[in-house]
N, C-alpha and C. Protein backbone atom coordinates (compact mmCIF):
# COMPACT_ATOMS: atom_id res chain seq x y z
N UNK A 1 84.56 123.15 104.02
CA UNK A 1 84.14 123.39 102.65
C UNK A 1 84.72 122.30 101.76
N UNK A 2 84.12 121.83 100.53
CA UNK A 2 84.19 120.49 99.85
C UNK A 2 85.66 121.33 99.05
N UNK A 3 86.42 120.53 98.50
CA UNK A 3 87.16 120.82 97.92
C UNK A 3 87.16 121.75 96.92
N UNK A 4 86.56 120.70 95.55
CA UNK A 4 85.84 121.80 94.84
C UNK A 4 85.36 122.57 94.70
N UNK A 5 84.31 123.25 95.61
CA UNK A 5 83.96 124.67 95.84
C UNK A 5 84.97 125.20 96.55
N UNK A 6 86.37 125.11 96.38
CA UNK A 6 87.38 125.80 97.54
C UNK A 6 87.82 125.87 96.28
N UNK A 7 88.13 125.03 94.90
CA UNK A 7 89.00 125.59 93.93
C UNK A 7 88.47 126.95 93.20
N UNK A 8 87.20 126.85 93.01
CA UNK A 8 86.32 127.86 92.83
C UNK A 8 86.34 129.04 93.36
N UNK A 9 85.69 129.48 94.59
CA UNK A 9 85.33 130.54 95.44
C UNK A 9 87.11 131.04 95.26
N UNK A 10 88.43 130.26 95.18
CA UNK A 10 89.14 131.05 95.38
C UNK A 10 90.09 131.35 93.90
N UNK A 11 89.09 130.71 92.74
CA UNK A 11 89.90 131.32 91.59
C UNK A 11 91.04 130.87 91.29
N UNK A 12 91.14 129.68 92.01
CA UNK A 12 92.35 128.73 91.32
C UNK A 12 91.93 127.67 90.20
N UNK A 13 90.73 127.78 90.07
CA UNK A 13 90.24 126.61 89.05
C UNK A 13 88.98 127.97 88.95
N UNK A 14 88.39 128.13 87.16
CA UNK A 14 87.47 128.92 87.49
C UNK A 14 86.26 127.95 87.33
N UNK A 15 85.59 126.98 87.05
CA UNK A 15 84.35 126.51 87.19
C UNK A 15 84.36 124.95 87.74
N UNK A 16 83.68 124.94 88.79
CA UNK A 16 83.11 123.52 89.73
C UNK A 16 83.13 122.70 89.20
N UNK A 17 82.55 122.28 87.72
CA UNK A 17 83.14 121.46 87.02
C UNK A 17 84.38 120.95 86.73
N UNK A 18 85.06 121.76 86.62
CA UNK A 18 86.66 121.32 86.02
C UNK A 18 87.10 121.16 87.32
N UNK A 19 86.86 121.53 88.51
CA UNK A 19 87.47 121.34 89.97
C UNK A 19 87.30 119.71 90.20
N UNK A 20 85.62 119.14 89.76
CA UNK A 20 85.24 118.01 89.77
C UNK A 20 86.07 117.06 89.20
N UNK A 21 86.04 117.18 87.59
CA UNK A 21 86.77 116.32 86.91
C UNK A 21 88.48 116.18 87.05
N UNK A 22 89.11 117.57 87.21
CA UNK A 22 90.53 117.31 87.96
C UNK A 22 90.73 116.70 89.22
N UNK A 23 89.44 116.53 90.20
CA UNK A 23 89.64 115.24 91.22
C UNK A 23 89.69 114.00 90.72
N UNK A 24 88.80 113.63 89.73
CA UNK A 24 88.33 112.59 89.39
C UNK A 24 89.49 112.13 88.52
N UNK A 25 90.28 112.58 87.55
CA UNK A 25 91.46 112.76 87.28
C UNK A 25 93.02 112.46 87.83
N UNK A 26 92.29 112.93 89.03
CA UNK A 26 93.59 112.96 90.12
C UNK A 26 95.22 113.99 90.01
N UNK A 27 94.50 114.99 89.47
CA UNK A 27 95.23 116.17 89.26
C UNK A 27 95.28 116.88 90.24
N UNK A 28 94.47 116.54 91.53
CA UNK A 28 94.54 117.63 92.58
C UNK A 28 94.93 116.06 94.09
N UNK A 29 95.69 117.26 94.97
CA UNK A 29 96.15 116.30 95.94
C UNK A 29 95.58 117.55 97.03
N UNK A 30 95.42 116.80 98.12
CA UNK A 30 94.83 117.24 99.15
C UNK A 30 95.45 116.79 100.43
N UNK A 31 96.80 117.33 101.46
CA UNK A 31 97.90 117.00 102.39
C UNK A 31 98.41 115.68 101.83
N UNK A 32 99.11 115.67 100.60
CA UNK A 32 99.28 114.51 99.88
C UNK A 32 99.09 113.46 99.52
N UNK A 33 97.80 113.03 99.25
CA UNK A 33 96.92 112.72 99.11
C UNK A 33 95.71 112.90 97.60
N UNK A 34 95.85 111.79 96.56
CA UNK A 34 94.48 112.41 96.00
C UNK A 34 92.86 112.76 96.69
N UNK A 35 92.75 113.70 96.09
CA UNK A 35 91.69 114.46 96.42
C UNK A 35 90.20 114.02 95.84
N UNK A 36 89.07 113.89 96.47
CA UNK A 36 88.20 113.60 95.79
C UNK A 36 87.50 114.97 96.15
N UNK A 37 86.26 115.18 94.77
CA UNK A 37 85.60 116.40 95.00
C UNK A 37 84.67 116.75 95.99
N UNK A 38 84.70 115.98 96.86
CA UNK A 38 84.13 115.91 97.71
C UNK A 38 84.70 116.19 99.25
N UNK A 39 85.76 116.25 99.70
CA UNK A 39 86.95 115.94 100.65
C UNK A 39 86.95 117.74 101.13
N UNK A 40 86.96 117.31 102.56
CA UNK A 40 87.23 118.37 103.00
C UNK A 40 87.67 119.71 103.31
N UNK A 41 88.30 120.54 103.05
CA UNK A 41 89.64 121.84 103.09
C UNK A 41 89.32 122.39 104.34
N UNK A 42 90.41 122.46 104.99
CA UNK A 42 90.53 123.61 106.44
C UNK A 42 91.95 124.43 106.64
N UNK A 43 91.66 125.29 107.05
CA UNK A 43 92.98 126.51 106.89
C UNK A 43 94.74 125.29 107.63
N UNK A 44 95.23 125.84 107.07
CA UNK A 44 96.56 125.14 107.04
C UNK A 44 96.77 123.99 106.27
N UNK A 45 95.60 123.26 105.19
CA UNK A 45 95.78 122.31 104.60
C UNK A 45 96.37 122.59 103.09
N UNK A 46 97.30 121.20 102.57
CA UNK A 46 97.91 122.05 101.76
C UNK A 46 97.63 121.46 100.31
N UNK A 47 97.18 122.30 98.89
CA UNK A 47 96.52 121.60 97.66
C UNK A 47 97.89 121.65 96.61
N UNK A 48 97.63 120.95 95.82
CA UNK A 48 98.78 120.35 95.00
C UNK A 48 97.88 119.84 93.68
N UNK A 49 98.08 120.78 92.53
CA UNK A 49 97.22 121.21 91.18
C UNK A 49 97.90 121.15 90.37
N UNK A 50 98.06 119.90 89.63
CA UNK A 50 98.93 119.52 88.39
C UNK A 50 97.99 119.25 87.14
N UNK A 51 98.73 120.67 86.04
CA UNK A 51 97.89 120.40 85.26
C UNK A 51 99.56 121.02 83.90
N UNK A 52 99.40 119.77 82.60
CA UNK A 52 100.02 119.84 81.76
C UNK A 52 101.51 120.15 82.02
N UNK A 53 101.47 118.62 83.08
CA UNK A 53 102.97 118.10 83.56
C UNK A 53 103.25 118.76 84.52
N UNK A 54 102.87 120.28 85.35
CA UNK A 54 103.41 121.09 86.22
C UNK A 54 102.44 121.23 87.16
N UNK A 55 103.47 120.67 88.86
CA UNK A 55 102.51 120.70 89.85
C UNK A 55 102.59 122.00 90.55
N UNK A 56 102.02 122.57 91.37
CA UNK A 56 101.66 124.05 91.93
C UNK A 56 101.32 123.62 93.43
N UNK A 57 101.46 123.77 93.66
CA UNK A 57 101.43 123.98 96.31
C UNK A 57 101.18 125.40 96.52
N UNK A 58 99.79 124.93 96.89
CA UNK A 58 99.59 126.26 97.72
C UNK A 58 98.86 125.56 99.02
N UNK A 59 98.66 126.57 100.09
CA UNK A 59 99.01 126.42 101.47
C UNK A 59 97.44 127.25 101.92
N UNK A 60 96.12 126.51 102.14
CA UNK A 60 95.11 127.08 102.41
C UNK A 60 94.88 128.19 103.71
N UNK A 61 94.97 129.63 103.64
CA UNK A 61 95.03 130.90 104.80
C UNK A 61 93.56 130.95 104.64
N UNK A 62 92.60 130.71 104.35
CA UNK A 62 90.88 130.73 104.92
C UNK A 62 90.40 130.29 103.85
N UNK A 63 88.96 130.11 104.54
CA UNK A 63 87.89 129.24 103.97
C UNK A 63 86.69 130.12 104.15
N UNK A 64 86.15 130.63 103.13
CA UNK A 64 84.99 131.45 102.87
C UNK A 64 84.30 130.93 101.54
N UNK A 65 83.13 130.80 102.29
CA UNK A 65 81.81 130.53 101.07
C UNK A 65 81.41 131.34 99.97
N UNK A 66 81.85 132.47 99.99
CA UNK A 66 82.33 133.60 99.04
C UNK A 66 82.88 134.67 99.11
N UNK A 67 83.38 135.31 98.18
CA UNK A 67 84.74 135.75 97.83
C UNK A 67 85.01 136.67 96.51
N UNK A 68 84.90 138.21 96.96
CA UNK A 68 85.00 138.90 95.58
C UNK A 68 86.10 138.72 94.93
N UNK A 69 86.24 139.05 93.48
CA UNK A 69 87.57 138.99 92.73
C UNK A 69 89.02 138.86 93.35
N UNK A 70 88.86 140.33 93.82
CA UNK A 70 89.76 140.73 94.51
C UNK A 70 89.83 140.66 95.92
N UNK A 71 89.00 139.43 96.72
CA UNK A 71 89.26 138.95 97.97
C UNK A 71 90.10 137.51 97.97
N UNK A 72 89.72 137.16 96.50
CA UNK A 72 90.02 135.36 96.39
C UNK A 72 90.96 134.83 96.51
N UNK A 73 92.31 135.93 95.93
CA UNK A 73 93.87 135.46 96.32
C UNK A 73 94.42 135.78 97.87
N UNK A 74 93.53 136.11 98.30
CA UNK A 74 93.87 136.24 99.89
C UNK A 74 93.70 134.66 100.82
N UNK A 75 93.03 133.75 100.30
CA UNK A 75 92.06 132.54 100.90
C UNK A 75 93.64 131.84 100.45
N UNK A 76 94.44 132.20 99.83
CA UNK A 76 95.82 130.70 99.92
C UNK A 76 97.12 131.48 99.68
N UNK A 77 97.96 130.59 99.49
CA UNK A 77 99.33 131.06 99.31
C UNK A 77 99.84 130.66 98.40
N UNK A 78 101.24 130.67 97.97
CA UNK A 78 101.63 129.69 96.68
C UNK A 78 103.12 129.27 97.52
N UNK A 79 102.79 128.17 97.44
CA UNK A 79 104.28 127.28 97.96
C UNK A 79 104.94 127.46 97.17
N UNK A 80 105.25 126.60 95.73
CA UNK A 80 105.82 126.41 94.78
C UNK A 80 105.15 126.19 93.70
């Protein structure tokens, strides 16, 4: 699944857009690494979401194409 629809479906970013432009940005890292919105996600990979100076790690536990409310915080973890 593309990145951006992974920030989405799991409610860490709420619209595809802003998932887009925080790649493009380079606010999002992908196994350390900037991320383009386009770039892959697979379970055990790990995202890194810095937004207004403070970065966030979380640790991808599944990849589903959709995802109720209350399924979406199940798809990652929070490192730090």
């Amino acid at each position: 699944m593309r990145i951006d629809k992974f920030l989405k479906v799991s409610r860490l970013i709420k619209r595809r857009t802003v998932a887009n432009a925080a790649c493009d940005a380079q606010k999002i890292e992908l196994n350390g690494k900037p991320a383009k919105p386009g770039d892959r996600v697979k379970i055990g990979d790990t995202i890194a979401i810095t937004f207004k100076g403070e970065t966030t790690r979380y640790e991808v536990l599944s990849v589903q194409e959709h995802a109720l409310k209350e399924d979406a915080s199940s798809m990652y973890r929070r490192l730090s």
